[in-house]
N, C-alpha and C. Protein backbone atom coordinates (compact mmCIF):
# COMPACT_ATOMS: atom_id res chain seq x y z
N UNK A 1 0.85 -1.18 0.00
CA UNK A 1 0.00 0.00 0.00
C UNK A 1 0.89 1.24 0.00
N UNK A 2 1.49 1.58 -1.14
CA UNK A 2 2.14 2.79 -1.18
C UNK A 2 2.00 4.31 -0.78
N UNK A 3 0.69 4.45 -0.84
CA UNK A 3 0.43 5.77 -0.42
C UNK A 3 -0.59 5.56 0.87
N UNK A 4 -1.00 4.78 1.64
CA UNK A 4 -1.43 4.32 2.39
C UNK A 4 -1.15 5.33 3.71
N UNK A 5 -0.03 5.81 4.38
CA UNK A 5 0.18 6.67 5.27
C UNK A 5 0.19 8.16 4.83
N UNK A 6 -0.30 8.09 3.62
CA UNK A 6 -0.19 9.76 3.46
C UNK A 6 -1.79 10.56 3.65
N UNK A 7 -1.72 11.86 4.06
CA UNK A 7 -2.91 12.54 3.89
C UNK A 7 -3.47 12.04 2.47
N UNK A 8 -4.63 13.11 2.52
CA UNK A 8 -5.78 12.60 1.71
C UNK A 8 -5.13 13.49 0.02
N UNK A 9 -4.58 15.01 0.58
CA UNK A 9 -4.22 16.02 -0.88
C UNK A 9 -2.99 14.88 -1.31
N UNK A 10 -2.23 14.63 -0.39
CA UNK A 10 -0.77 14.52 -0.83
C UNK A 10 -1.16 12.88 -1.69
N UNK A 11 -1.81 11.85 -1.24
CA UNK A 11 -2.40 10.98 -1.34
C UNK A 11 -2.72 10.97 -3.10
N UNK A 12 -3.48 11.92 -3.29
CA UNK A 12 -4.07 12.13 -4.67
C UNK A 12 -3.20 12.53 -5.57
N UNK A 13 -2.23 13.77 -5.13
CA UNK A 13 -0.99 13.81 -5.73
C UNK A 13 -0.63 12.98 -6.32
N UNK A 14 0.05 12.22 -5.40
CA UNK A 14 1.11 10.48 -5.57
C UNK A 14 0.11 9.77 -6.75
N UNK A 15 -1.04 9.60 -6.34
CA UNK A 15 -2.12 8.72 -7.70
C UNK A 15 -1.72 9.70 -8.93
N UNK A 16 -1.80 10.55 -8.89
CA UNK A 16 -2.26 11.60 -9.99
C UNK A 16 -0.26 11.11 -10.81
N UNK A 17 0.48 11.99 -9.95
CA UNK A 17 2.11 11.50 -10.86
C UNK A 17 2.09 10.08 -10.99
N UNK A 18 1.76 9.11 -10.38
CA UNK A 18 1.83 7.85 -11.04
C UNK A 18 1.29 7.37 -12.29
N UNK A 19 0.05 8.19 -12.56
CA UNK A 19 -0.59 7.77 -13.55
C UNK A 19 -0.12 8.42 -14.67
N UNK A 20 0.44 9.67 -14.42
CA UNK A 20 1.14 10.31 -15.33
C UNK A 20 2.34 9.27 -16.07
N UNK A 21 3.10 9.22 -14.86
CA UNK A 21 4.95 8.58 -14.98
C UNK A 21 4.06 7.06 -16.05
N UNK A 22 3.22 6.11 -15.61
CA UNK A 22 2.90 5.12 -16.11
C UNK A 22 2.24 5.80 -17.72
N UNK A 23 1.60 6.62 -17.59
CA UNK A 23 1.22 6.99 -19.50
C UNK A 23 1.96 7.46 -20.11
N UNK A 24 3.43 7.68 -19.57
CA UNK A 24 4.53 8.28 -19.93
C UNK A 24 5.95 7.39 -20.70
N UNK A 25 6.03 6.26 -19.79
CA UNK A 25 6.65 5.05 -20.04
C UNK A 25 5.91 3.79 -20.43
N UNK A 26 4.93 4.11 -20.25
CA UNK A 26 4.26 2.93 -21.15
C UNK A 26 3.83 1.61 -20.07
N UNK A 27 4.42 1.80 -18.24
CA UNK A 27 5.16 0.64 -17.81
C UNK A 27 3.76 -0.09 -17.16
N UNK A 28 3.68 -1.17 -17.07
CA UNK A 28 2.62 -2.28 -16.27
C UNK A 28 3.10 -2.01 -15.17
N UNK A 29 2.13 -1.59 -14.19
CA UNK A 29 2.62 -1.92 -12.85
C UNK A 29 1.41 -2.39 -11.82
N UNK A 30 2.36 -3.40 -10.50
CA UNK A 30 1.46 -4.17 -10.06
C UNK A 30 1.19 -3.43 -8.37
N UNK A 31 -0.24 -2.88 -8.28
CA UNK A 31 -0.71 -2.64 -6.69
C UNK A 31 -1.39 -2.98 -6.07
N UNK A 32 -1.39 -3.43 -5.16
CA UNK A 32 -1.59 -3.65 -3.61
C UNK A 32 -2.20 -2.69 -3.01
N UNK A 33 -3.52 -2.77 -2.85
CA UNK A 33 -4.09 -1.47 -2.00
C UNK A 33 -5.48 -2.38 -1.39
N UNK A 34 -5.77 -1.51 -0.35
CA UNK A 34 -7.41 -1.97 0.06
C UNK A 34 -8.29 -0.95 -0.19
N UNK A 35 -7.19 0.60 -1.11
CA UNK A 35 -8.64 1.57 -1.16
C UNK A 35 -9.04 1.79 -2.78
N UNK A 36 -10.48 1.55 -2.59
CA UNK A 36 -11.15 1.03 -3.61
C UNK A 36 -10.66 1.95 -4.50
N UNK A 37 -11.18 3.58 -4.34
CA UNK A 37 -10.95 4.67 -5.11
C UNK A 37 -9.35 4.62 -5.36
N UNK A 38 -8.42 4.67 -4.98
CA UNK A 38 -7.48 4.43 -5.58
C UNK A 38 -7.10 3.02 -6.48
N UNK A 39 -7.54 1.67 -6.07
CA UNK A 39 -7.66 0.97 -7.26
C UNK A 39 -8.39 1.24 -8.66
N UNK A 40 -9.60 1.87 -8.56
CA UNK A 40 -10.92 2.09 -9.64
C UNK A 40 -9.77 3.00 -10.45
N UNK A 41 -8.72 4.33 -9.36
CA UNK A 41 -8.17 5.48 -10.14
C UNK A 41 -7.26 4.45 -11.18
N UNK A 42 -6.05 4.22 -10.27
CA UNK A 42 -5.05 3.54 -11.41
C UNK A 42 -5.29 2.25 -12.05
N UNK A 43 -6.22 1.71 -11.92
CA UNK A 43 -6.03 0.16 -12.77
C UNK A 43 -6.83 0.37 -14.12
N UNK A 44 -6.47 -0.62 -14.60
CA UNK A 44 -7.17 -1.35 -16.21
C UNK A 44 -8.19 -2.56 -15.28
N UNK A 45 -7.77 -3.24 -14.42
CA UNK A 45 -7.97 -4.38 -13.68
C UNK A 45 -7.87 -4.82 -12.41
N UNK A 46 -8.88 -5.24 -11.43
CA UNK A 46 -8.71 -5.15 -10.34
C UNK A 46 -9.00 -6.53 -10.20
N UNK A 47 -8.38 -7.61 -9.38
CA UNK A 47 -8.29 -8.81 -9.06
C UNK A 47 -8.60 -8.49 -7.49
N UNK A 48 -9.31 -9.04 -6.69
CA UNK A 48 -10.38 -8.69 -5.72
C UNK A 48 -10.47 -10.28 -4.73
N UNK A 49 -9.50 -10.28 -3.81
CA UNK A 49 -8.81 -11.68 -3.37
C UNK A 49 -10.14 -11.87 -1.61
N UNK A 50 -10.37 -13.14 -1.69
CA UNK A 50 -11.35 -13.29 -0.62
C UNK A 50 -10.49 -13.89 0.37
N UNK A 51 -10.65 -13.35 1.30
CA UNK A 51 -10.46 -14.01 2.87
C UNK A 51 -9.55 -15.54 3.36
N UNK A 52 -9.39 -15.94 4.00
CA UNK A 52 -9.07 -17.43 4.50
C UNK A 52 -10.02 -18.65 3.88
N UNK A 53 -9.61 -19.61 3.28
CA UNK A 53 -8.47 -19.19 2.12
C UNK A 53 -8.16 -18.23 1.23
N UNK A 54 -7.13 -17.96 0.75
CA UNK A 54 -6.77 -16.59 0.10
C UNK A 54 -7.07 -16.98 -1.48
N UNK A 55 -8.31 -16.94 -1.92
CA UNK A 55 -8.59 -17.05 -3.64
C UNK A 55 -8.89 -15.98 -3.84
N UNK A 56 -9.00 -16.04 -5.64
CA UNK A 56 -9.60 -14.93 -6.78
C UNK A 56 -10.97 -14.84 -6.31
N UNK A 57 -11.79 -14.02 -5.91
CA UNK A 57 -12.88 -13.62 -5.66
C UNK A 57 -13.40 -13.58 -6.65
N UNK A 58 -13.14 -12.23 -7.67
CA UNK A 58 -13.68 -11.27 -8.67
C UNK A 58 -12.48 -10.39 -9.78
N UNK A 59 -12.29 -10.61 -10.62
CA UNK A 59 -11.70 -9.99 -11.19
C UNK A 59 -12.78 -8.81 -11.95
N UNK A 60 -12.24 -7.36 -11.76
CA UNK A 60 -13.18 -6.30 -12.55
C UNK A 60 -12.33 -5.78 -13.60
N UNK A 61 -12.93 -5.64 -14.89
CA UNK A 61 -12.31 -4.73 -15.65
C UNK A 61 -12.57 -3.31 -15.27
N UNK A 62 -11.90 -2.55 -15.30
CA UNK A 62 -12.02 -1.08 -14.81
C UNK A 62 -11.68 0.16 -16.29
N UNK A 63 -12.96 0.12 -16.98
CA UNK A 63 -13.07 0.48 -18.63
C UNK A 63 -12.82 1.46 -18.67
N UNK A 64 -12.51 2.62 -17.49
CA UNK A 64 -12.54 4.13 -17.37
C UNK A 64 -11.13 4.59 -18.74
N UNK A 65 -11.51 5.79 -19.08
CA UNK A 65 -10.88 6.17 -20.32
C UNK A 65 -9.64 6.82 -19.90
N UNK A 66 -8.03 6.51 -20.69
CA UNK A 66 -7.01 7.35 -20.44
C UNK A 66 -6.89 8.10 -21.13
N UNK A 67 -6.27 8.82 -20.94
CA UNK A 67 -5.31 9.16 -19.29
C UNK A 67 -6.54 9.89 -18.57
N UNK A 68 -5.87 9.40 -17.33
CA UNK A 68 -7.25 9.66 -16.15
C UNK A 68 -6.48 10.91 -15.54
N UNK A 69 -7.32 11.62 -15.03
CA UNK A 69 -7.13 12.95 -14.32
C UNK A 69 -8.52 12.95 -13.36
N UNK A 70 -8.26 13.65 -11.95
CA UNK A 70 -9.05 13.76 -10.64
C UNK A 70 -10.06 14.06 -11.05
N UNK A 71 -10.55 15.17 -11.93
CA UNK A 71 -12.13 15.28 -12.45
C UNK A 71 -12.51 13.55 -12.64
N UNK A 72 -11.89 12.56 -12.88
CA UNK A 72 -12.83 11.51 -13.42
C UNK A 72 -13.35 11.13 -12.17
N UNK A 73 -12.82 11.36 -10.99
CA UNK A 73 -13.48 10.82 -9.39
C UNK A 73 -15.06 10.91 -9.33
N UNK A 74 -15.38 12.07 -10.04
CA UNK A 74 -16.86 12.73 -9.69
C UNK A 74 -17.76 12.44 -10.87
N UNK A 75 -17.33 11.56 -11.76
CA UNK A 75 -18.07 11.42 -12.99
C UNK A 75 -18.95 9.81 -12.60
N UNK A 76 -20.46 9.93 -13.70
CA UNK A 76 -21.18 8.87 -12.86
C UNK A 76 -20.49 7.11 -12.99
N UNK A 77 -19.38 6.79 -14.09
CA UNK A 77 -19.26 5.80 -14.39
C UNK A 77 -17.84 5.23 -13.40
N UNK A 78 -17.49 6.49 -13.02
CA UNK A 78 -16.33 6.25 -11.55
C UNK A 78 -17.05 5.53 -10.59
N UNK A 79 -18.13 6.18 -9.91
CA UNK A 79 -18.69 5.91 -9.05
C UNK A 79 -19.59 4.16 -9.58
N UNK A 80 -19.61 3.66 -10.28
CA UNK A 80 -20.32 2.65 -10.80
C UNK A 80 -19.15 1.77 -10.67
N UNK A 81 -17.90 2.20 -11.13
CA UNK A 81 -16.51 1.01 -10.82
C UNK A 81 -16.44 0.99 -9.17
N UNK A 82 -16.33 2.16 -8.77
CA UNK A 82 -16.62 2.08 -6.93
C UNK A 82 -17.78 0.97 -6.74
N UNK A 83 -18.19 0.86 -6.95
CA UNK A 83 -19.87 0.09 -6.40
C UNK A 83 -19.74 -1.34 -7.00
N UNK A 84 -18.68 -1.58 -7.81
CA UNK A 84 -18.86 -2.88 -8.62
C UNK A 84 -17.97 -3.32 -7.30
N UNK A 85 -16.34 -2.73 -7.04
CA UNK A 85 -15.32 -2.88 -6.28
C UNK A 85 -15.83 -3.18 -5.20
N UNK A 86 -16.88 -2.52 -4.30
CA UNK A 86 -16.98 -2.64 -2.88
C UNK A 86 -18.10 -3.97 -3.04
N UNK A 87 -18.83 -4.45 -3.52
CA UNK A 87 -19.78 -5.42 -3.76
C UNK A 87 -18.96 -6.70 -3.97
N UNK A 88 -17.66 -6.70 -5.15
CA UNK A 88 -16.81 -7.94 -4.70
C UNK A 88 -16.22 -8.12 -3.66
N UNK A 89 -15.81 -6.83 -2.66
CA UNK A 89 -14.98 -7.05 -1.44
C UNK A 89 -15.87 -7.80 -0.52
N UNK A 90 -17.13 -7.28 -0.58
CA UNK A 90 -18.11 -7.98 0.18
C UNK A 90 -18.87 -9.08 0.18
N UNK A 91 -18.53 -9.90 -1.16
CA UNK A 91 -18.35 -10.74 -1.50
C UNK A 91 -19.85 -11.38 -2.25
N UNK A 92 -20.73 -10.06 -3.03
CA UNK A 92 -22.05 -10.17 -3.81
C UNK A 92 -21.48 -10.85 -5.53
N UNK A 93 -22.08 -11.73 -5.84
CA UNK A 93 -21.40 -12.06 -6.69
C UNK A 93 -20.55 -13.24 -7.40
N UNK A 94 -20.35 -14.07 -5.60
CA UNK A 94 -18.89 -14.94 -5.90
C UNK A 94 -19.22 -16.10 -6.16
């Protein structure tokens, strides 16, 4: 969880240059997070792991359009990847 101890501005920052540095180099990269909105921000794909035993729950495609910038937080199809995300954590679906 990389940005995990940071405030909430500085937090968005860090998402925001990552997504940059990654549409910049082209590079795949792999994260580890439990917060939804930051998975929905940076992924193509969210793999969504259940409990004891540790399996694939849910894999989501996350269709949102690049390059992403913070306006997309507040748009209605953000909030629809939020709602898909928290429904596999909770395990509707499996």
């Amino acid at each position: 969880e990389p940005f995990g101890a940071l405030d909430s501005l500085t937090r968005t920052d860090m998402q925001t240059w990552l997504e940059d540095v990654r549409a910049g180099f082209g590079w795949t990269i792999l994260l580890i997070t439990h917060d939804i909105r930051e998975a929905a921000f940076l992924s193509d794909r969210v793999v969504v792991l259940a409990p004891r035993p540790t399996r694939v729950r849910r894999e989501v495609v996350v269709d949102l359009p690049r390059p992403r910038n913070v306006e997309l937080i507040t748009t209605v199809r953000f909030a629809e990847v939020e709602s898909e995300l928290l429904a596999a954590l909770r395990g509707a679906g499996s």
